[in-house]
C-alpha atoms as a PDB file:
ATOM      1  CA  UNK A   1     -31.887  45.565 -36.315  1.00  0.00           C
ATOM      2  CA  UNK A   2     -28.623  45.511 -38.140  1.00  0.00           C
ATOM      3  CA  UNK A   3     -25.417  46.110 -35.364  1.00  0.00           C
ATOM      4  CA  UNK A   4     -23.038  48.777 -35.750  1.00  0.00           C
ATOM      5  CA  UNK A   5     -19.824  45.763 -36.068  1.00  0.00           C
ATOM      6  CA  UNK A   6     -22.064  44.330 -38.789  1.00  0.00           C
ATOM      7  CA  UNK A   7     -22.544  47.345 -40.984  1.00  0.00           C
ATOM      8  CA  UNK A   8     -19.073  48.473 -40.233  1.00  0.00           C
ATOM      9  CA  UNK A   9     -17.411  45.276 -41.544  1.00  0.00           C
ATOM     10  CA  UNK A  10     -19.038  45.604 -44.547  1.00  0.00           C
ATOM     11  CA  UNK A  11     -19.487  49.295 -45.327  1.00  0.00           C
ATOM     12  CA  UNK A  12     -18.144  49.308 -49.160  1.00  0.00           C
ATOM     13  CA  UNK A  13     -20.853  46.497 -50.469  1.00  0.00           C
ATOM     14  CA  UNK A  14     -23.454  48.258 -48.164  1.00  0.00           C
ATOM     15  CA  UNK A  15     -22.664  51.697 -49.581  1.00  0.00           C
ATOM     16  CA  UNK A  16     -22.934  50.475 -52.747  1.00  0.00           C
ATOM     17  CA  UNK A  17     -25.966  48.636 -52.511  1.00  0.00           C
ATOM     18  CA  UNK A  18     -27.658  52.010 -50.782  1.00  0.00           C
ATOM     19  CA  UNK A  19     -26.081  53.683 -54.057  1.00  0.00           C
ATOM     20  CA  UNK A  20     -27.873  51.913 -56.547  1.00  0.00           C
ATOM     21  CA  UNK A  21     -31.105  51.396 -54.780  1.00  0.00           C
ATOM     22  CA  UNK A  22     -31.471  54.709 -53.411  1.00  0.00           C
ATOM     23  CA  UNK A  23     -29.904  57.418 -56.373  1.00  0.00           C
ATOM     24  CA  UNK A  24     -30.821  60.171 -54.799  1.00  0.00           C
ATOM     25  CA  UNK A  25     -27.813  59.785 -51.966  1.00  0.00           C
ATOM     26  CA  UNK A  26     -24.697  61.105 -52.694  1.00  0.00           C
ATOM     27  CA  UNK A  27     -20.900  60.306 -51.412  1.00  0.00           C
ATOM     28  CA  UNK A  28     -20.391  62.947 -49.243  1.00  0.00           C
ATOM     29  CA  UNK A  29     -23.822  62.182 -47.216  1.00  0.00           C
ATOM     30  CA  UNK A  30     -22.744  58.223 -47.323  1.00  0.00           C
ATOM     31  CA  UNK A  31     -19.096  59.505 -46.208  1.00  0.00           C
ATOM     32  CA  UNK A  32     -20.485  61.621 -43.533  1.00  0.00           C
ATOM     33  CA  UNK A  33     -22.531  58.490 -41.906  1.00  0.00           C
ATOM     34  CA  UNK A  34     -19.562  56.182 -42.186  1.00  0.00           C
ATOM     35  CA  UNK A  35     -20.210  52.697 -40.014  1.00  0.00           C
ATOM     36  CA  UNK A  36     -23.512  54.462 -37.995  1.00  0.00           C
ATOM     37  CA  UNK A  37     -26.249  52.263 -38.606  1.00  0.00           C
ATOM     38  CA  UNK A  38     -28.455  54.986 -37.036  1.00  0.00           C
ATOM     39  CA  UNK A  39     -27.276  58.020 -39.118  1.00  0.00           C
ATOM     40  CA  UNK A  40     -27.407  55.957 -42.538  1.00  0.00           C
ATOM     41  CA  UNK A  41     -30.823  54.730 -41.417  1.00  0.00           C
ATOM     42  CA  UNK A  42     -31.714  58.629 -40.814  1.00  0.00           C
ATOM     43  CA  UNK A  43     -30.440  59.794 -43.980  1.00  0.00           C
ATOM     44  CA  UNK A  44     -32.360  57.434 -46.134  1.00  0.00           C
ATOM     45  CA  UNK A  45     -35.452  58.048 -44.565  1.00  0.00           C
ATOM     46  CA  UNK A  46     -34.958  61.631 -44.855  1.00  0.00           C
ATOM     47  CA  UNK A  47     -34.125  61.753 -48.674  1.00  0.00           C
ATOM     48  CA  UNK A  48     -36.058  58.733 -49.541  1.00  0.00           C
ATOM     49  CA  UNK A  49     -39.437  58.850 -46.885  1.00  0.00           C
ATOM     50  CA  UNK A  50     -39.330  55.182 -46.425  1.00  0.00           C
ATOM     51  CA  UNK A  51     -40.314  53.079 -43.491  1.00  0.00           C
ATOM     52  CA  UNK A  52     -37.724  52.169 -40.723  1.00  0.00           C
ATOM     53  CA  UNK A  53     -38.428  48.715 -41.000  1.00  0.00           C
ATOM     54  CA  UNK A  54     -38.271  48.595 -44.813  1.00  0.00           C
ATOM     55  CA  UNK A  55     -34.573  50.326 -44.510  1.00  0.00           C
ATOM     56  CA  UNK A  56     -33.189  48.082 -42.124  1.00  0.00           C
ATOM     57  CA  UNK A  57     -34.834  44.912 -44.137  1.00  0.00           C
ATOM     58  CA  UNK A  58     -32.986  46.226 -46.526  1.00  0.00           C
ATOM     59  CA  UNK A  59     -29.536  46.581 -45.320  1.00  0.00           C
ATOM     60  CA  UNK A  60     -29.879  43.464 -43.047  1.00  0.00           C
ATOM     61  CA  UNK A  61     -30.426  41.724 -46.800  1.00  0.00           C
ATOM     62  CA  UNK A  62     -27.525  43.866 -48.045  1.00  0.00           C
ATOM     63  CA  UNK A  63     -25.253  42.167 -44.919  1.00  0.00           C
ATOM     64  CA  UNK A  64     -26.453  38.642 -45.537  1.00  0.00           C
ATOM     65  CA  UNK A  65     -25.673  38.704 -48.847  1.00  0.00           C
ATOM     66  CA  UNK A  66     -22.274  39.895 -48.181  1.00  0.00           C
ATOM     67  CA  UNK A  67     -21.919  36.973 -45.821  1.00  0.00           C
ATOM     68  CA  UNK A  68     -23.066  34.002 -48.391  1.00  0.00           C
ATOM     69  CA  UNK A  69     -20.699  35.854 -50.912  1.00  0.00           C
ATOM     70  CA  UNK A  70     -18.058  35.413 -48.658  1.00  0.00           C
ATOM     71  CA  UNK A  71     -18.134  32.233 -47.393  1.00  0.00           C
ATOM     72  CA  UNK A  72     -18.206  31.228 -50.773  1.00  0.00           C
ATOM     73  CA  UNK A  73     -15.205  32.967 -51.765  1.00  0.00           C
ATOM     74  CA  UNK A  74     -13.493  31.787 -48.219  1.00  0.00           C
ATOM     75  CA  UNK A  75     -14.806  27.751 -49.538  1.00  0.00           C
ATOM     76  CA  UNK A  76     -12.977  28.320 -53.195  1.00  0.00           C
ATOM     77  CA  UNK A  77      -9.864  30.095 -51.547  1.00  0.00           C
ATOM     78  CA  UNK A  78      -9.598  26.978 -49.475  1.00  0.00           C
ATOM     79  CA  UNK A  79      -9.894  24.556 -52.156  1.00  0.00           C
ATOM     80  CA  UNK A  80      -7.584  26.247 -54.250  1.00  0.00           C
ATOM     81  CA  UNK A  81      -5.178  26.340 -50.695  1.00  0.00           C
ATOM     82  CA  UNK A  82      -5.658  22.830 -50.408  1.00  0.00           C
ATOM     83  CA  UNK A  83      -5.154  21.816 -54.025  1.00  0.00           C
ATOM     84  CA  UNK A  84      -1.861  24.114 -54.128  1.00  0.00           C
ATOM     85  CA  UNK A  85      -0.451  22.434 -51.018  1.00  0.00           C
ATOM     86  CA  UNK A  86      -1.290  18.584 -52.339  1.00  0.00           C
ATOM     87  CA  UNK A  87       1.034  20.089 -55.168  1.00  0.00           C
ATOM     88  CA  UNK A  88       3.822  20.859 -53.506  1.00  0.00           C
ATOM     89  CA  UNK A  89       3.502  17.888 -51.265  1.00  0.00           C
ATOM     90  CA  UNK A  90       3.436  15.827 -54.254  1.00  0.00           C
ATOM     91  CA  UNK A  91       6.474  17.650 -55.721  1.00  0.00           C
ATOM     92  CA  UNK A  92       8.609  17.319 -52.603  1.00  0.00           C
ATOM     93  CA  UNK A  93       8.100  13.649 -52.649  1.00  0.00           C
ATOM     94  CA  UNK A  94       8.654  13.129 -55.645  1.00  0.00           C
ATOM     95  CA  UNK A  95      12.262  15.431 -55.221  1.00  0.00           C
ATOM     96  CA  UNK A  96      13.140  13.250 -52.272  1.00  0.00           C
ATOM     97  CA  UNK A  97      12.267   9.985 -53.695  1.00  0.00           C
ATOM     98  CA  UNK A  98      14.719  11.091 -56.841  1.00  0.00           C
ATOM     99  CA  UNK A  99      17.322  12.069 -54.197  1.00  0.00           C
ATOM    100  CA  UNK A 100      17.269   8.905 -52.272  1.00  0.00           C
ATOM    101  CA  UNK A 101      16.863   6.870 -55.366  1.00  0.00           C
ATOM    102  CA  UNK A 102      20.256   9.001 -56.923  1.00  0.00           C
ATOM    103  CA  UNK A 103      21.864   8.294 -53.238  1.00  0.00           C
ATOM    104  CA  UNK A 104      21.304   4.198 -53.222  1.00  0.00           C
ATOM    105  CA  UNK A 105      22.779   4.018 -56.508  1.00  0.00           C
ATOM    106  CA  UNK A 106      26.025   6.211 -56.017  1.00  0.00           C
ATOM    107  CA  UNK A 107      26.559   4.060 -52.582  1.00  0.00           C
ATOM    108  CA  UNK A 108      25.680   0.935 -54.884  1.00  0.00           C
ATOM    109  CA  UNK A 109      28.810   2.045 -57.659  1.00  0.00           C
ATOM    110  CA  UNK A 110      30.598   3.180 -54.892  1.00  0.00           C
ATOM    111  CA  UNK A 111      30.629  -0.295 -53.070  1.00  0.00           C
ATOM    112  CA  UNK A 112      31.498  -1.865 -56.806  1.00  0.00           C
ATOM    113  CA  UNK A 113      34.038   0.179 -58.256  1.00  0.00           C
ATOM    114  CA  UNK A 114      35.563   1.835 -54.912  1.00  0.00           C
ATOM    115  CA  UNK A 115      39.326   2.724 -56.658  1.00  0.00           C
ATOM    116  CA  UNK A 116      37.077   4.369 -59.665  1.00  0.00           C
ATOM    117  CA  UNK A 117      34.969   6.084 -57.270  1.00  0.00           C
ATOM    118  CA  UNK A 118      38.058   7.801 -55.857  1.00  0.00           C
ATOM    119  CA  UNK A 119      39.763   8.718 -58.658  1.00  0.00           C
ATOM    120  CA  UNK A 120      36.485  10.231 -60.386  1.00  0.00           C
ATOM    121  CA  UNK A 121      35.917  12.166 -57.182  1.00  0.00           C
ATOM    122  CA  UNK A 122      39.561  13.347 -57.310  1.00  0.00           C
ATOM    123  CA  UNK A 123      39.388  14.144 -60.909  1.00  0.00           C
ATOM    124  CA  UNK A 124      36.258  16.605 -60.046  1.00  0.00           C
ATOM    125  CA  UNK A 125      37.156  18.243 -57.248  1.00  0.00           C
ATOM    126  CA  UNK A 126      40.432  19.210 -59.084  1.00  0.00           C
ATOM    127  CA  UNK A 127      38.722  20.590 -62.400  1.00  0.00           C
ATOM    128  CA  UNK A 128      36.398  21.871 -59.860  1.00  0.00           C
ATOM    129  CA  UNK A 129      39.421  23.877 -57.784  1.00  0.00           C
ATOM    130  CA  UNK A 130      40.944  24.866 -61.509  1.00  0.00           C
ATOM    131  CA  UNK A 131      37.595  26.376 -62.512  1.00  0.00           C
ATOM    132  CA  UNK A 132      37.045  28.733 -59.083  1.00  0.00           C
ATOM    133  CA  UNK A 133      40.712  29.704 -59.376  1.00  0.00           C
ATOM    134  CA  UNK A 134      40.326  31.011 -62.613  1.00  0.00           C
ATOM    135  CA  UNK A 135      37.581  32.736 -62.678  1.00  0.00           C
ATOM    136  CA  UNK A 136      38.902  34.537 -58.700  1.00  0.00           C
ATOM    137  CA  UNK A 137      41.898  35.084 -60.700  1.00  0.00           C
ATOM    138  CA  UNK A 138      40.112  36.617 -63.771  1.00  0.00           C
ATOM    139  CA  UNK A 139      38.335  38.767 -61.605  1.00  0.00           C
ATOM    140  CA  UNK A 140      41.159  40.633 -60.056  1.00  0.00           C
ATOM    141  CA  UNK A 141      43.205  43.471 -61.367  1.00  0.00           C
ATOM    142  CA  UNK A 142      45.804  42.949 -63.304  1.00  0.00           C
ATOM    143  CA  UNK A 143      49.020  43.161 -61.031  1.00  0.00           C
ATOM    144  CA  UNK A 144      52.000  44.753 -62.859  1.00  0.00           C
ATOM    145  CA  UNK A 145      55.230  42.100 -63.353  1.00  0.00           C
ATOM    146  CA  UNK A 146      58.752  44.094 -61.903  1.00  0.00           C
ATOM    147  CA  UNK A 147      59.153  44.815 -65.272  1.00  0.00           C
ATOM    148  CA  UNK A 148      56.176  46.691 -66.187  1.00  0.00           C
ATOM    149  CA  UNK A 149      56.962  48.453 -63.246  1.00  0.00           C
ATOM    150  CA  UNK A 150      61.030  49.198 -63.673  1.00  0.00           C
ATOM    151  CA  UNK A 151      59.771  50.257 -67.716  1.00  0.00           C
ATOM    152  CA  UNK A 152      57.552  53.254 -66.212  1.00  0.00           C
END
């Protein structure tokens, strides 16, 4: 006989599947009977006249079938898991062997051309200041000169 924890944990397929095999039940009886074995078994034998055993047959097929759908669906999910996470492996190696790769060859210019090094970091890092401090600047409100302020 089909458990209480197995119907239960599958109630939307099995509903369905009573649904189209068995017309005659409606929602409201199905909603009535939610997750009780028993009481489902009951009601179809009462609007249907079948045999116990051919009802539970029936929804212990029902179960199974939910089972084999869902381990399937569990297998692709992991592939598709697996595949997606070879990705990004694949992509963070290849980010970090670009980095280390772009490292090695600044420290390689750097131990070259050291006085070029410097001044092309100094020459940066002061566009670099410039270009914050005007756009901070640009962002502010304008603050009136003594002037504008002696003219109102």
């Amino acid at each position: 006989m089909i458990t209480k924890q197995e119907i239960s944990g599958k109630w939307k397929t099995v509903t369905g599947a009573v649904k189209e095999k068995y017309g005659q039940i409606t929602d409201d009886e199905l909603s009535q009977v939610e997750g009780d074995t028993e009481q489902l078994v009951g009601l179809i034998q009462q609007k249907t006249g079948q045999g116990r055993e051919q009802i539970e047959a029936f929804l212990h097929e029902t179960c199974e079938q939910c089972e084999s759908s869902f381990s399937h669906l569990s297998g692709v999910a992991s592939s598709y898991a697996e595949s997606a996470s070879d990705s990004v492996r694949e992509g963070y190696e290849q980010v970090a062997r670009r980095a280390r790769e772009g490292y090695e060859h600044s420290a390689e210019t750097v131990a070259q051309r050291p006085m070029e090094s410097v001044v092309v970091a100094l020459g940066v890092g002061l566009v670099t200041g410039i270009a914050i401090g005007l756009a901070i600047a640009g962002r502010q409100a304008h603050e009136p000169t003594w002037r504008e302020r002696w003219a109102r």
